[in-house]
Protein backbone atom coordinates (compact mmCIF):
# COMPACT_ATOMS: atom_id res chain seq x y z
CA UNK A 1 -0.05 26.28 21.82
CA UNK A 2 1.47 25.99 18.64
CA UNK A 3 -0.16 27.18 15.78
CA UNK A 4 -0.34 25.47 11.88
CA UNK A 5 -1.47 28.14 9.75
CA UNK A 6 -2.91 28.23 6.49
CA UNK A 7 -0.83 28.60 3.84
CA UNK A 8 2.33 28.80 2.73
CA UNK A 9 3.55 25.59 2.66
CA UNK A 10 2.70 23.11 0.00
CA UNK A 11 3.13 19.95 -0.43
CA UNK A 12 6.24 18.65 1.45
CA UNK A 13 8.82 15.94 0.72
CA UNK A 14 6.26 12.79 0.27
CA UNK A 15 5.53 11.28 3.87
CA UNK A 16 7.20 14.04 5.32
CA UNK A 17 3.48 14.79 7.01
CA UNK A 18 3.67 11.16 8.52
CA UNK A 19 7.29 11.66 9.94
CA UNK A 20 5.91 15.15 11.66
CA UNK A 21 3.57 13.86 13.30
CA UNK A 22 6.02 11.28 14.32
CA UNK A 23 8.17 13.37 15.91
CA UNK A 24 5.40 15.30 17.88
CA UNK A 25 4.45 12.45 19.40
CA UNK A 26 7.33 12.40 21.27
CA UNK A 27 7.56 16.28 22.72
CA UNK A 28 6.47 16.06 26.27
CA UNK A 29 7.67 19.13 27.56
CA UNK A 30 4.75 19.99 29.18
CA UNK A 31 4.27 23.37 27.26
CA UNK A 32 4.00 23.89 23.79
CA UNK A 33 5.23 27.41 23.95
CA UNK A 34 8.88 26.74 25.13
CA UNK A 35 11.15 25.62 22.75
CA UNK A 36 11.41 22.22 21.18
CA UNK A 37 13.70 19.69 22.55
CA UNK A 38 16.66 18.94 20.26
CA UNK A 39 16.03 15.55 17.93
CA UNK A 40 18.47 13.74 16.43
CA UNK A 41 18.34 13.94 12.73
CA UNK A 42 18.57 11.27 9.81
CA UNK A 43 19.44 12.70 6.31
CA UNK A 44 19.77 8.84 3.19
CA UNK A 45 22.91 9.34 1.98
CA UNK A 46 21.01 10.12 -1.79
CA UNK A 47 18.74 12.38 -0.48
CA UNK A 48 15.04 11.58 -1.60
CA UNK A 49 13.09 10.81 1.56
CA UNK A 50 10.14 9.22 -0.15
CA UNK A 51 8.21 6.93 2.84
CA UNK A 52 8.14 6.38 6.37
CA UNK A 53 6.47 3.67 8.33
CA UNK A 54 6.71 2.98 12.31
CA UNK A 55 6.68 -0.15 13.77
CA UNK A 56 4.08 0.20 15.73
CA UNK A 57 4.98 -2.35 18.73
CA UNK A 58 8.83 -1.77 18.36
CA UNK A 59 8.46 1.72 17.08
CA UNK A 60 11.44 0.93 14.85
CA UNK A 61 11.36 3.03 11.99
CA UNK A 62 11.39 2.30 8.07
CA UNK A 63 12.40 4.51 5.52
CA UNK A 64 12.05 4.44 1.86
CA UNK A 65 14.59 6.76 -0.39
CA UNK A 66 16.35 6.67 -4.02
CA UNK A 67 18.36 3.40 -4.16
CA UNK A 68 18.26 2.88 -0.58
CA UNK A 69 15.50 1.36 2.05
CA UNK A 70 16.71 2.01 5.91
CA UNK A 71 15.98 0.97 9.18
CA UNK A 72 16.04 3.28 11.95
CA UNK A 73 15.65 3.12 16.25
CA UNK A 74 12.91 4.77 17.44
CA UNK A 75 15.24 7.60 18.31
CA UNK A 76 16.38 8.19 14.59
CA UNK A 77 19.64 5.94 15.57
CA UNK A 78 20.36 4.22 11.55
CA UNK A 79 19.96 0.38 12.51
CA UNK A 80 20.47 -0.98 8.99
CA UNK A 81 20.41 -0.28 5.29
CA UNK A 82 19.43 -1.88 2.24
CA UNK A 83 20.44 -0.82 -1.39
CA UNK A 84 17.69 -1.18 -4.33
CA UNK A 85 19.35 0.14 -7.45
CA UNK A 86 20.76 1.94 -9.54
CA UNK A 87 19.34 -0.57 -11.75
CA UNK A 88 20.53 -1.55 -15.19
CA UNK A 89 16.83 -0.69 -17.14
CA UNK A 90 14.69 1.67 -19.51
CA UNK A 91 11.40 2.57 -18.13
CA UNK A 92 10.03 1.15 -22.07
CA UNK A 93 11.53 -1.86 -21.07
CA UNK A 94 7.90 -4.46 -20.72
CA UNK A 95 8.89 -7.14 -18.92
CA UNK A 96 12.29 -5.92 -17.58
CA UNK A 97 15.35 -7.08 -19.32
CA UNK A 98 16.30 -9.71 -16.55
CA UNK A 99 13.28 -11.78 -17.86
CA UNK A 100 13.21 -11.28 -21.36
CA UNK A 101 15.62 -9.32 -23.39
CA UNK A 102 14.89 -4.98 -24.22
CA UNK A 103 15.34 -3.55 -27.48
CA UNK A 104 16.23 -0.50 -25.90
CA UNK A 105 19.24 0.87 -24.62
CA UNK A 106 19.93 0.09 -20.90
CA UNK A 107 21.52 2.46 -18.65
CA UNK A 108 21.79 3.21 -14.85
CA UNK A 109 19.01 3.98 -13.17
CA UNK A 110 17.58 5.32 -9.83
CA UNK A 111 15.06 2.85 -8.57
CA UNK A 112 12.97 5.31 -6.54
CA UNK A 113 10.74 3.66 -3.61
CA UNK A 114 7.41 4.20 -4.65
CA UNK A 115 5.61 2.19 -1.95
CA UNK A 116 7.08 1.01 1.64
CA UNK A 117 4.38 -1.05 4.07
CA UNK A 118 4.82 -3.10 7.08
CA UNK A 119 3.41 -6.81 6.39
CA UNK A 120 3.89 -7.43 10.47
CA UNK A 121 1.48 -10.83 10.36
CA UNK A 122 4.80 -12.00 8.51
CA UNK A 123 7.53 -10.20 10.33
CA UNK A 124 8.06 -8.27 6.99
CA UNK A 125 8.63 -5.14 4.78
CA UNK A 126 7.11 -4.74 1.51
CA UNK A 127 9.33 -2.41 -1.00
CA UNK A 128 8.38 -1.26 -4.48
CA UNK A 129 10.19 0.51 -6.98
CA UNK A 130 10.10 2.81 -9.82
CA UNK A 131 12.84 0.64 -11.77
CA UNK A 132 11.83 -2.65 -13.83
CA UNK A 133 8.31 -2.10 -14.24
CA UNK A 134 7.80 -1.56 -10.20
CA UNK A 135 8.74 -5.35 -9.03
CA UNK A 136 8.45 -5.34 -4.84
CA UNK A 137 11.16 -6.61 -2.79
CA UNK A 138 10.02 -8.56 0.54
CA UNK A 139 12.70 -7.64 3.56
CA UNK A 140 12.96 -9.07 7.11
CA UNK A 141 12.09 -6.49 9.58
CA UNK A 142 14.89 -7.61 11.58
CA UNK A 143 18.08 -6.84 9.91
CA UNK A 144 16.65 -5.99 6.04
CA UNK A 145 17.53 -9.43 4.63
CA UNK A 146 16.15 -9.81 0.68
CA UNK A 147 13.59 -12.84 1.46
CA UNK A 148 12.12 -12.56 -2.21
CA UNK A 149 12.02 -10.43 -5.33
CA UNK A 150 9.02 -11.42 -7.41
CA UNK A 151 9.78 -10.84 -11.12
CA UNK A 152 8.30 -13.76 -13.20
CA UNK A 153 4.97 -12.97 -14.34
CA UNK A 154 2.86 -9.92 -15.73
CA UNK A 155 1.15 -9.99 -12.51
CA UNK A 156 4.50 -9.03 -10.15
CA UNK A 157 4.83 -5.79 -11.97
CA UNK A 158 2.73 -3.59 -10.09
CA UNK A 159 3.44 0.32 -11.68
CA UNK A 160 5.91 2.08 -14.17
CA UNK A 161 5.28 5.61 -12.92
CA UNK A 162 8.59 6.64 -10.87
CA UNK A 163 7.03 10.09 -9.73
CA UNK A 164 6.55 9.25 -5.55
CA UNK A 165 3.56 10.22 -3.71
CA UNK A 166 1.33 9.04 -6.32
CA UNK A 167 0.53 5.02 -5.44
CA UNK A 168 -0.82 3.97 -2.03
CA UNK A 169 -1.17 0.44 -0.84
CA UNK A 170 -2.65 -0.83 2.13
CA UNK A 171 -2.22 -4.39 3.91
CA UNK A 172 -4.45 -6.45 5.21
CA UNK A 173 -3.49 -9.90 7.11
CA UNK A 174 -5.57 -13.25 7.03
CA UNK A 175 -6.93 -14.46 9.76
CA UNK A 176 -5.31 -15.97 12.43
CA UNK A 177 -4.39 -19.93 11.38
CA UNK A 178 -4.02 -18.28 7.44
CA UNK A 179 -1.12 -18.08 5.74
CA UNK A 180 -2.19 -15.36 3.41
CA UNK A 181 -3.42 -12.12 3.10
CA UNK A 182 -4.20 -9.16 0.41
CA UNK A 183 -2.43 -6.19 -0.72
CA UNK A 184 -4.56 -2.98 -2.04
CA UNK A 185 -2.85 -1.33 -4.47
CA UNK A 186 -3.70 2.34 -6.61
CA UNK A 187 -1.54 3.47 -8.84
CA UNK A 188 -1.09 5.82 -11.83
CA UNK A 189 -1.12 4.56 -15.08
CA UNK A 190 0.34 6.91 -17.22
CA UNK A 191 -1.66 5.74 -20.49
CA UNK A 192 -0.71 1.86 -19.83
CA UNK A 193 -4.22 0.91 -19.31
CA UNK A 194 -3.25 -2.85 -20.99
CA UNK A 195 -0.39 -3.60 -18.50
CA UNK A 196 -1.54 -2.44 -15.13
CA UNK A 197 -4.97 -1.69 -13.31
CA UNK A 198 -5.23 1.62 -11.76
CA UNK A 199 -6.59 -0.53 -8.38
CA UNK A 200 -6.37 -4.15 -7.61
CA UNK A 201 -6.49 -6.33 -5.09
CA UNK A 202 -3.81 -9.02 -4.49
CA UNK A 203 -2.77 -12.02 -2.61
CA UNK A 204 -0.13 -11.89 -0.32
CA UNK A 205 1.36 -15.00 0.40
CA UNK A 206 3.73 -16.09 3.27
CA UNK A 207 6.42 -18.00 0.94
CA UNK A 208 7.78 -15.03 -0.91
CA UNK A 209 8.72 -17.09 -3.71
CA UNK A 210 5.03 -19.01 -3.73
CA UNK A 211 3.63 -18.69 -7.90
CA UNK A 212 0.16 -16.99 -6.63
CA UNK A 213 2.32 -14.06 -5.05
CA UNK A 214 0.42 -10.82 -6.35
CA UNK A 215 -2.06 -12.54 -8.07
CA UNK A 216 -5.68 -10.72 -8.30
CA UNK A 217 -7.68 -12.20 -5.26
CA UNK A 218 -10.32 -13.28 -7.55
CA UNK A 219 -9.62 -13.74 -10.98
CA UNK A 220 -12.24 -15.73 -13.94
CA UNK A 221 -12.87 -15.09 -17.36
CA UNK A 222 -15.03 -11.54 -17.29
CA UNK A 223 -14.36 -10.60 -13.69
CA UNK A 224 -11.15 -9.64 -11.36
CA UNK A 225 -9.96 -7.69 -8.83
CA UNK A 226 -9.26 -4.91 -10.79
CA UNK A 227 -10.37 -1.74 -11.93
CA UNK A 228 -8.54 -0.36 -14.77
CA UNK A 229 -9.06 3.01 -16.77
CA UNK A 230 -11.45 2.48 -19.88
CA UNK A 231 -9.57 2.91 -23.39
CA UNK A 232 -11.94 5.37 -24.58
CA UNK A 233 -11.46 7.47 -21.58
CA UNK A 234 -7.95 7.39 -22.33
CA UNK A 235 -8.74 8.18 -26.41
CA UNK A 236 -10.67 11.44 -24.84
CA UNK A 237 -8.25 12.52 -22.12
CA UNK A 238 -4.56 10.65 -22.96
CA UNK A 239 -3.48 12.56 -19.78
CA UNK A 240 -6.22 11.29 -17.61
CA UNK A 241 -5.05 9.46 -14.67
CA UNK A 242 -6.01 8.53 -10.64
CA UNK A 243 -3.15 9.76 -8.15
CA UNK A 244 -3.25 7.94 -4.92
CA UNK A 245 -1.92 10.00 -2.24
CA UNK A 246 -3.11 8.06 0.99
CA UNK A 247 -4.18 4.86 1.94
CA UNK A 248 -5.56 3.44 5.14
CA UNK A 249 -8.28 0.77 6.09
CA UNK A 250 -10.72 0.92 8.97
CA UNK A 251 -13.56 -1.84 10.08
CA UNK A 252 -14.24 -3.88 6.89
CA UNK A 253 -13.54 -1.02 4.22
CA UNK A 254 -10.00 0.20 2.51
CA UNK A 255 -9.95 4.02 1.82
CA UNK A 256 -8.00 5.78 -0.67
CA UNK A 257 -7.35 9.59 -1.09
CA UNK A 258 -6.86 10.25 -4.52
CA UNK A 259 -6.38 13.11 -7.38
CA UNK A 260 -8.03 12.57 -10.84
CA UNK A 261 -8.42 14.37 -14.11
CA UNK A 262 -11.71 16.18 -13.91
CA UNK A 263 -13.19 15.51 -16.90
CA UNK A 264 -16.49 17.37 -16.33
CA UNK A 265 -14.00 20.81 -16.43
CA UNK A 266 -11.15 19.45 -18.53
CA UNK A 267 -11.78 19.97 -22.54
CA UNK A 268 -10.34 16.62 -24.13
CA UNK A 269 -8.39 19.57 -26.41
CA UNK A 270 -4.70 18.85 -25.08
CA UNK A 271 -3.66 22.39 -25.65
CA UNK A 272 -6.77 23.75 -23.02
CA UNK A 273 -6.55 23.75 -19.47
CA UNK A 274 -6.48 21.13 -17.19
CA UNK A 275 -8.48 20.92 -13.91
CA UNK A 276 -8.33 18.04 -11.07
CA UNK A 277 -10.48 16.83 -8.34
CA UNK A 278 -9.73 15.09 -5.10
CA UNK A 279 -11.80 12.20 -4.17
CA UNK A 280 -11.71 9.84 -1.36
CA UNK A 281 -12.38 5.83 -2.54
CA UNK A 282 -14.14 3.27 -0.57
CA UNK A 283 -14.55 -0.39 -1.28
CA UNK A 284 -15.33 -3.39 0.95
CA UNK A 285 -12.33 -5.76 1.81
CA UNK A 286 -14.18 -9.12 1.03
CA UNK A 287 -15.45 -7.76 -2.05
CA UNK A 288 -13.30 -9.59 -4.42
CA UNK A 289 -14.66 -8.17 -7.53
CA UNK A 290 -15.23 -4.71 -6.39
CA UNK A 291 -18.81 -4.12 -6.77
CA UNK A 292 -18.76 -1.85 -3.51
CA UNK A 293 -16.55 0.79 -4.95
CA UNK A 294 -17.30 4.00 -4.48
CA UNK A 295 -15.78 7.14 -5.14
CA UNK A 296 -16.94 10.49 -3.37
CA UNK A 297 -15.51 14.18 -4.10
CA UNK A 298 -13.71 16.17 -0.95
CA UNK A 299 -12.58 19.08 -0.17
CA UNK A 300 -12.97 22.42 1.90
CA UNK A 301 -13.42 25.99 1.49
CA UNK A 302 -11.92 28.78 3.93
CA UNK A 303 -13.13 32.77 3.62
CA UNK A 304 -14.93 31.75 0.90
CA UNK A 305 -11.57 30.00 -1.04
CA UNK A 306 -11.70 26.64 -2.44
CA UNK A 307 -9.04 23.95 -1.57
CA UNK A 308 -9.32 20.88 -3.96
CA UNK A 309 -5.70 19.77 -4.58
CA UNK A 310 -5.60 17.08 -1.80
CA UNK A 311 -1.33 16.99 -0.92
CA UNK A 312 -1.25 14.39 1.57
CA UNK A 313 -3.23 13.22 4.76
CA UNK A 314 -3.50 10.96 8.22
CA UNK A 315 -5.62 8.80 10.35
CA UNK A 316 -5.37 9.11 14.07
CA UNK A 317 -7.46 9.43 17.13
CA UNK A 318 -7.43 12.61 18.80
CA UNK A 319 -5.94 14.29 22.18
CA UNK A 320 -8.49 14.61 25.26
CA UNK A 321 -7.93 18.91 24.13
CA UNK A 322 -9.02 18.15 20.47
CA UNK A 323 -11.85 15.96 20.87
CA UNK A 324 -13.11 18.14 22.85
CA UNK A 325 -12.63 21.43 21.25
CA UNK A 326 -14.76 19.70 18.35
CA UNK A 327 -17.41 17.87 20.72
CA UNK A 328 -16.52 14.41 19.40
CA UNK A 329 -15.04 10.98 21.26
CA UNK A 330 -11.51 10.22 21.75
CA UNK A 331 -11.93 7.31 20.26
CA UNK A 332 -13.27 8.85 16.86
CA UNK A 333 -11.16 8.92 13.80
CA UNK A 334 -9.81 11.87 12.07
CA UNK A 335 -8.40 12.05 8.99
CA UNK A 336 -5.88 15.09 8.98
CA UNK A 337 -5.54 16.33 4.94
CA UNK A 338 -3.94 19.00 3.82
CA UNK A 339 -5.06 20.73 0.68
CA UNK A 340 -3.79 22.93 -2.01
CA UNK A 341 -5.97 25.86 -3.33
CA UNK A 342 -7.72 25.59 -6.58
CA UNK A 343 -7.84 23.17 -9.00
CA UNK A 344 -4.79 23.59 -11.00
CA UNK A 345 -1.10 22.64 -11.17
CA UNK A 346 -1.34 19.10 -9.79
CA UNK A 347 2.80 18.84 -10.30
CA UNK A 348 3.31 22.26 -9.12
CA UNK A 349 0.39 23.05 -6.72
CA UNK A 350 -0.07 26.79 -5.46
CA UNK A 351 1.77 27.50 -1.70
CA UNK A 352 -2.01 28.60 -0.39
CA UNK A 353 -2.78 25.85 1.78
CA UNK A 354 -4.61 24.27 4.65
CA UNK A 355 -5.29 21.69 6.93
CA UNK A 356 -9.07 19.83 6.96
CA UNK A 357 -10.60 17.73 9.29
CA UNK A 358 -12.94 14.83 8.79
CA UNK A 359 -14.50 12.46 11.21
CA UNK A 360 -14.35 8.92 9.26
CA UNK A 361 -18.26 8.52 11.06
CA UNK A 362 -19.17 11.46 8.61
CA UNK A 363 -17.73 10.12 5.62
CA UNK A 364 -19.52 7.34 6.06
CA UNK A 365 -22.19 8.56 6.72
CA UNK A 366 -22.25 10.39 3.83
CA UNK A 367 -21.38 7.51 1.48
CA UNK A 368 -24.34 5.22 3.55
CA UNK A 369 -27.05 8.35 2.56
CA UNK A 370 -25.99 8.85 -1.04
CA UNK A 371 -26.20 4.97 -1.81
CA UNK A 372 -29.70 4.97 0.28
CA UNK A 373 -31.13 7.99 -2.18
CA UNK A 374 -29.84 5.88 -5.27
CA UNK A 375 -32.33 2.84 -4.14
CA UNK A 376 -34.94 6.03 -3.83
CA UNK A 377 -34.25 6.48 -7.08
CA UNK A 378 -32.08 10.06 -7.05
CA UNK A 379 -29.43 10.60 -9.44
CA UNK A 380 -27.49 8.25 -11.36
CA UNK A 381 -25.22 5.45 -10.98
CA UNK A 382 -21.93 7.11 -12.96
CA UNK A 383 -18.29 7.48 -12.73
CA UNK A 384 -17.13 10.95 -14.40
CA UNK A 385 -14.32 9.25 -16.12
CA UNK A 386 -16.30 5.82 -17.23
CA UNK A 387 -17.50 7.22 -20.50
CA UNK A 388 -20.81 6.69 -21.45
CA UNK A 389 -21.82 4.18 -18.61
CA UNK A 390 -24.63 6.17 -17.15
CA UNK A 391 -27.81 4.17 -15.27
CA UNK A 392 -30.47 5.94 -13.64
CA UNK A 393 -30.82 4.92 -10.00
CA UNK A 394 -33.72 2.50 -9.81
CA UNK A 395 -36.41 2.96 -6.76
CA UNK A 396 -36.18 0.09 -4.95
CA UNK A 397 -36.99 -1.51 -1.31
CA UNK A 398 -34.09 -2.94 -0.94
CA UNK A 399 -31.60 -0.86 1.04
CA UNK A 400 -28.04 -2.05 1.44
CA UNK A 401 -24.82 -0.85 2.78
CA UNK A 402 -22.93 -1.75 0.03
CA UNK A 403 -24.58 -3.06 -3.20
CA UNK A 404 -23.43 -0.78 -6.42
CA UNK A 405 -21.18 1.07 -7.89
CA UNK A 406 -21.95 4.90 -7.39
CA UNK A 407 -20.43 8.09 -7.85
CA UNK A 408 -20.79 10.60 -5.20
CA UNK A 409 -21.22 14.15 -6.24
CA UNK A 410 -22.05 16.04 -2.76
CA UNK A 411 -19.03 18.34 -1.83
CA UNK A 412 -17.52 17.12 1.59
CA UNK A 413 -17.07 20.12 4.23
CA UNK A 414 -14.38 19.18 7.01
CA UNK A 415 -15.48 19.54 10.10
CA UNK A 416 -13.30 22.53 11.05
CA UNK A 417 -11.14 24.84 9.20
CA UNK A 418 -9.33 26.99 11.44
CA UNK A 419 -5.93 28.89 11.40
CA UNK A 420 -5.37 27.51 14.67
CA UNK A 421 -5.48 23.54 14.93
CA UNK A 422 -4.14 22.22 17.86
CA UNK A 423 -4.29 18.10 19.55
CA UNK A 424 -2.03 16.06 21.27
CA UNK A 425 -1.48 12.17 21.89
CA UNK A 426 -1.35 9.97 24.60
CA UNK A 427 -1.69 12.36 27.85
CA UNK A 428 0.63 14.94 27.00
CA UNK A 429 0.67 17.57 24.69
CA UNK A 430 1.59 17.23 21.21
CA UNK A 431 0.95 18.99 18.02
CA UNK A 432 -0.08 18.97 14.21
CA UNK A 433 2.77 20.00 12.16
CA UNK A 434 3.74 20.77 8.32
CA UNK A 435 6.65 20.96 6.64
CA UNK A 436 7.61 22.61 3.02
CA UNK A 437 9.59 21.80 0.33
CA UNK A 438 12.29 23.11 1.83
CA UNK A 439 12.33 21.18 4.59
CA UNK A 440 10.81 23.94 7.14
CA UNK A 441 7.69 23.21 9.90
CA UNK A 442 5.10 25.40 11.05
């Protein structure tokens, strides 16, 4: 068996998690102990691995990097490649200077790919950047053709932050016959509360160059689908801000894995120290104005050690071996997350590490028994970092799955922390693996 210990490896290159257990998938030497087989290797030609995605019929293989987006065979053979920048831009550049002239001086710049996803309903890739206010190009799966670039309106500008790993966005395709679907989108801010939404939920269209491209799903004169970060919070905590880390949708709900400010343990003084929370975010797909969002703090302890700084994570199904080591169904989902220790150094988490488990039935179970006490009237309805928007839960009769907007303050326990985590895919054996920062797996 091979074993992932705790600890020390941190938070690898972005994705790097994703393109593990990738490569696992494929050892089928019968026993884990013997060596590995030898894989080819892909290294972008600027370095910067930031996302990975697999085709998941094809199992061709996308790859987002600095100034480059690739496409790769299923054995790591480089199919084709696609260059996104440098770009000529400043980052205080609002719009970009190709649709209204900057003030500021314009240099080269990396355009760092800050969001890769497969839109497979329309036999396209989805690539965002860190350069001119984070405009998406649309490429053809088959040979990385530039279909459309999106750049006219407030709406196509979809984040400013260039730091990867920090905004998630999920697809979801219309139903068969429709020509559209929606993209869910979570992103940092960094203070720009009046240009983008930290979340939002927009249309995806199948003409790239069609006007509604990226606009909110629902949009009318008090409501949208958006949720942006409050000015006042920002006026208490200028540094506050919601790091998505992982997206992924399952039955009728998107999920989100996210780091936050915690504002509870955070003074507003900017000199004092600064503590963050992981949380995992739930709202309903047809909700168009987000009423069913919910937000619900996770995270697991080990010996008595508390591991809060969520680093990166994965949905799958587990191996015959690990479903039943943990007396669950192969056909359960498990989200794999690995955690940092403590609750400091977001930018530099500590090496102490591990890997959590969590059955998706018990996190929503979870969320399904906190909204239920609400309508008992337990608690209130409150998000830490909407200031001064407290309401009491109100005792009611009326129990639904999803009906308000509640913050969820029981502490989420995975279902196994163990130095030795082992599953495997298909019939064979496989494994869980992590890799550093410098590019080593345990």
């Amino acid at each position: 068996m091979l074993l992932c210990k705790r600890g020390p490896y941190p938070m690898s290159l972005h994705r790097a998690f994703h393109l593990l257990f990738f490569l696992t998938s494929l050892c089928q030497s019968g026993m884990l102990e013997v060596s590995f087989p030898s894989f080819r290797t892909f290294v972008p030609s600027e370095g910067g691995l930031t996302h990975l995605v697999i085709h998941n019929k094809t199992g061709d293989v996308y790859i987002g990097a600095i100034n480059w987006i690739y496409k790769l065979s299923s054995n790591l053979t480089k199919l084709r490649s696609h260059v996104t920048g440098p770009v000529v831009d400043n980052e205080k550049c609002y719009p970009p200077p190709g649709v209204q002239s900057c003030p500021h001086e314009l240099s080269q710049t990396n355009n760092v790919n800050k969001l890769l996803l497969l839109d497979s309903g329309q036999n396209r890739l989805i690539a965002c950047g860190s350069t001119s206010q984070g405009i998406c190009q649309f490429l053809r799966l088959d040979d990385l053709f530039k279909l459309g670039e999106p750049h006219h309106r407030k709406e196509h500008y979809l984040s400013s932050v260039s730091e990867a790993g920090t905004m998630s966005g999920v697809v979801i395709s219309g139903p068969q016959g429709v020509s559209s679907g929606k993209l869910f989108v979570g992103t940092p801010i960094e203070g720009k509360s009046e240009y983008f939404p930290t979340l939002s939920s927009r249309k995806l269209m199948a003409n790239e160059e069609n006007a509604d491209m990226f606009n909110f799903v629902y949009q009318d004169e008090f409501v949208s689908s958006q949720l942006k970060i409050p000015s006042d919070t920002l006026s208490k905590f200028p540094t506050f801000d919601i790091y998505y880390v992982y997206g992924f949708s399952s039955e009728q709900f998107i999920y989100y894995l996210t780091l936050q400010l915690d504002t509870q343990l955070t003074s507003p003084d900017a000199s004092g120290e600064q503590f963050f929370t992981s949380k995992i975010v739930r709202l309903c797909v047809d909700d168009p104005k987000f009423y069913s969002y919910v937000e619900f703090p996770i995270g697991c302890t080990k010996d008595g050690v508390e591991y809060r700084l969520v680093q990166d994570a994965y949905l799958t199904r587990p191996g015959a071996r690990l479903a039943r080591s943990l007396g669950i169904s192969e056909r359960e989902e498990i989200l794999f997350t690995v955690f940092a220790q403590g609750q400091k150094n977001r930018a530099k988490p500590p090496k102490e590490s591990a890997l959590c488990l969590f059955t998706l039935r018990k996190i929503k179970q979870k969320i399904k028994e906190r909204i239920q006490s609400c309508y008992r009237g337990e608690g209130r309805l409150s998000l830490p970092w909407l200031l001064n928007k407290e309401l009491a839960c109100i005792n009611s009769t009326l129990i639904a799955e999803m009906a308000v907007v509640v913050v969820l303050y029981q502490q989420m326990s995975g279902i196994r922390i163990s130095d030795n985590i082992h599953s495997h895919y298909n019939d064979g054996p496989g494994a869980i693996c992590l890799g550093n920062d410098a590019g080593t797996a345990g």
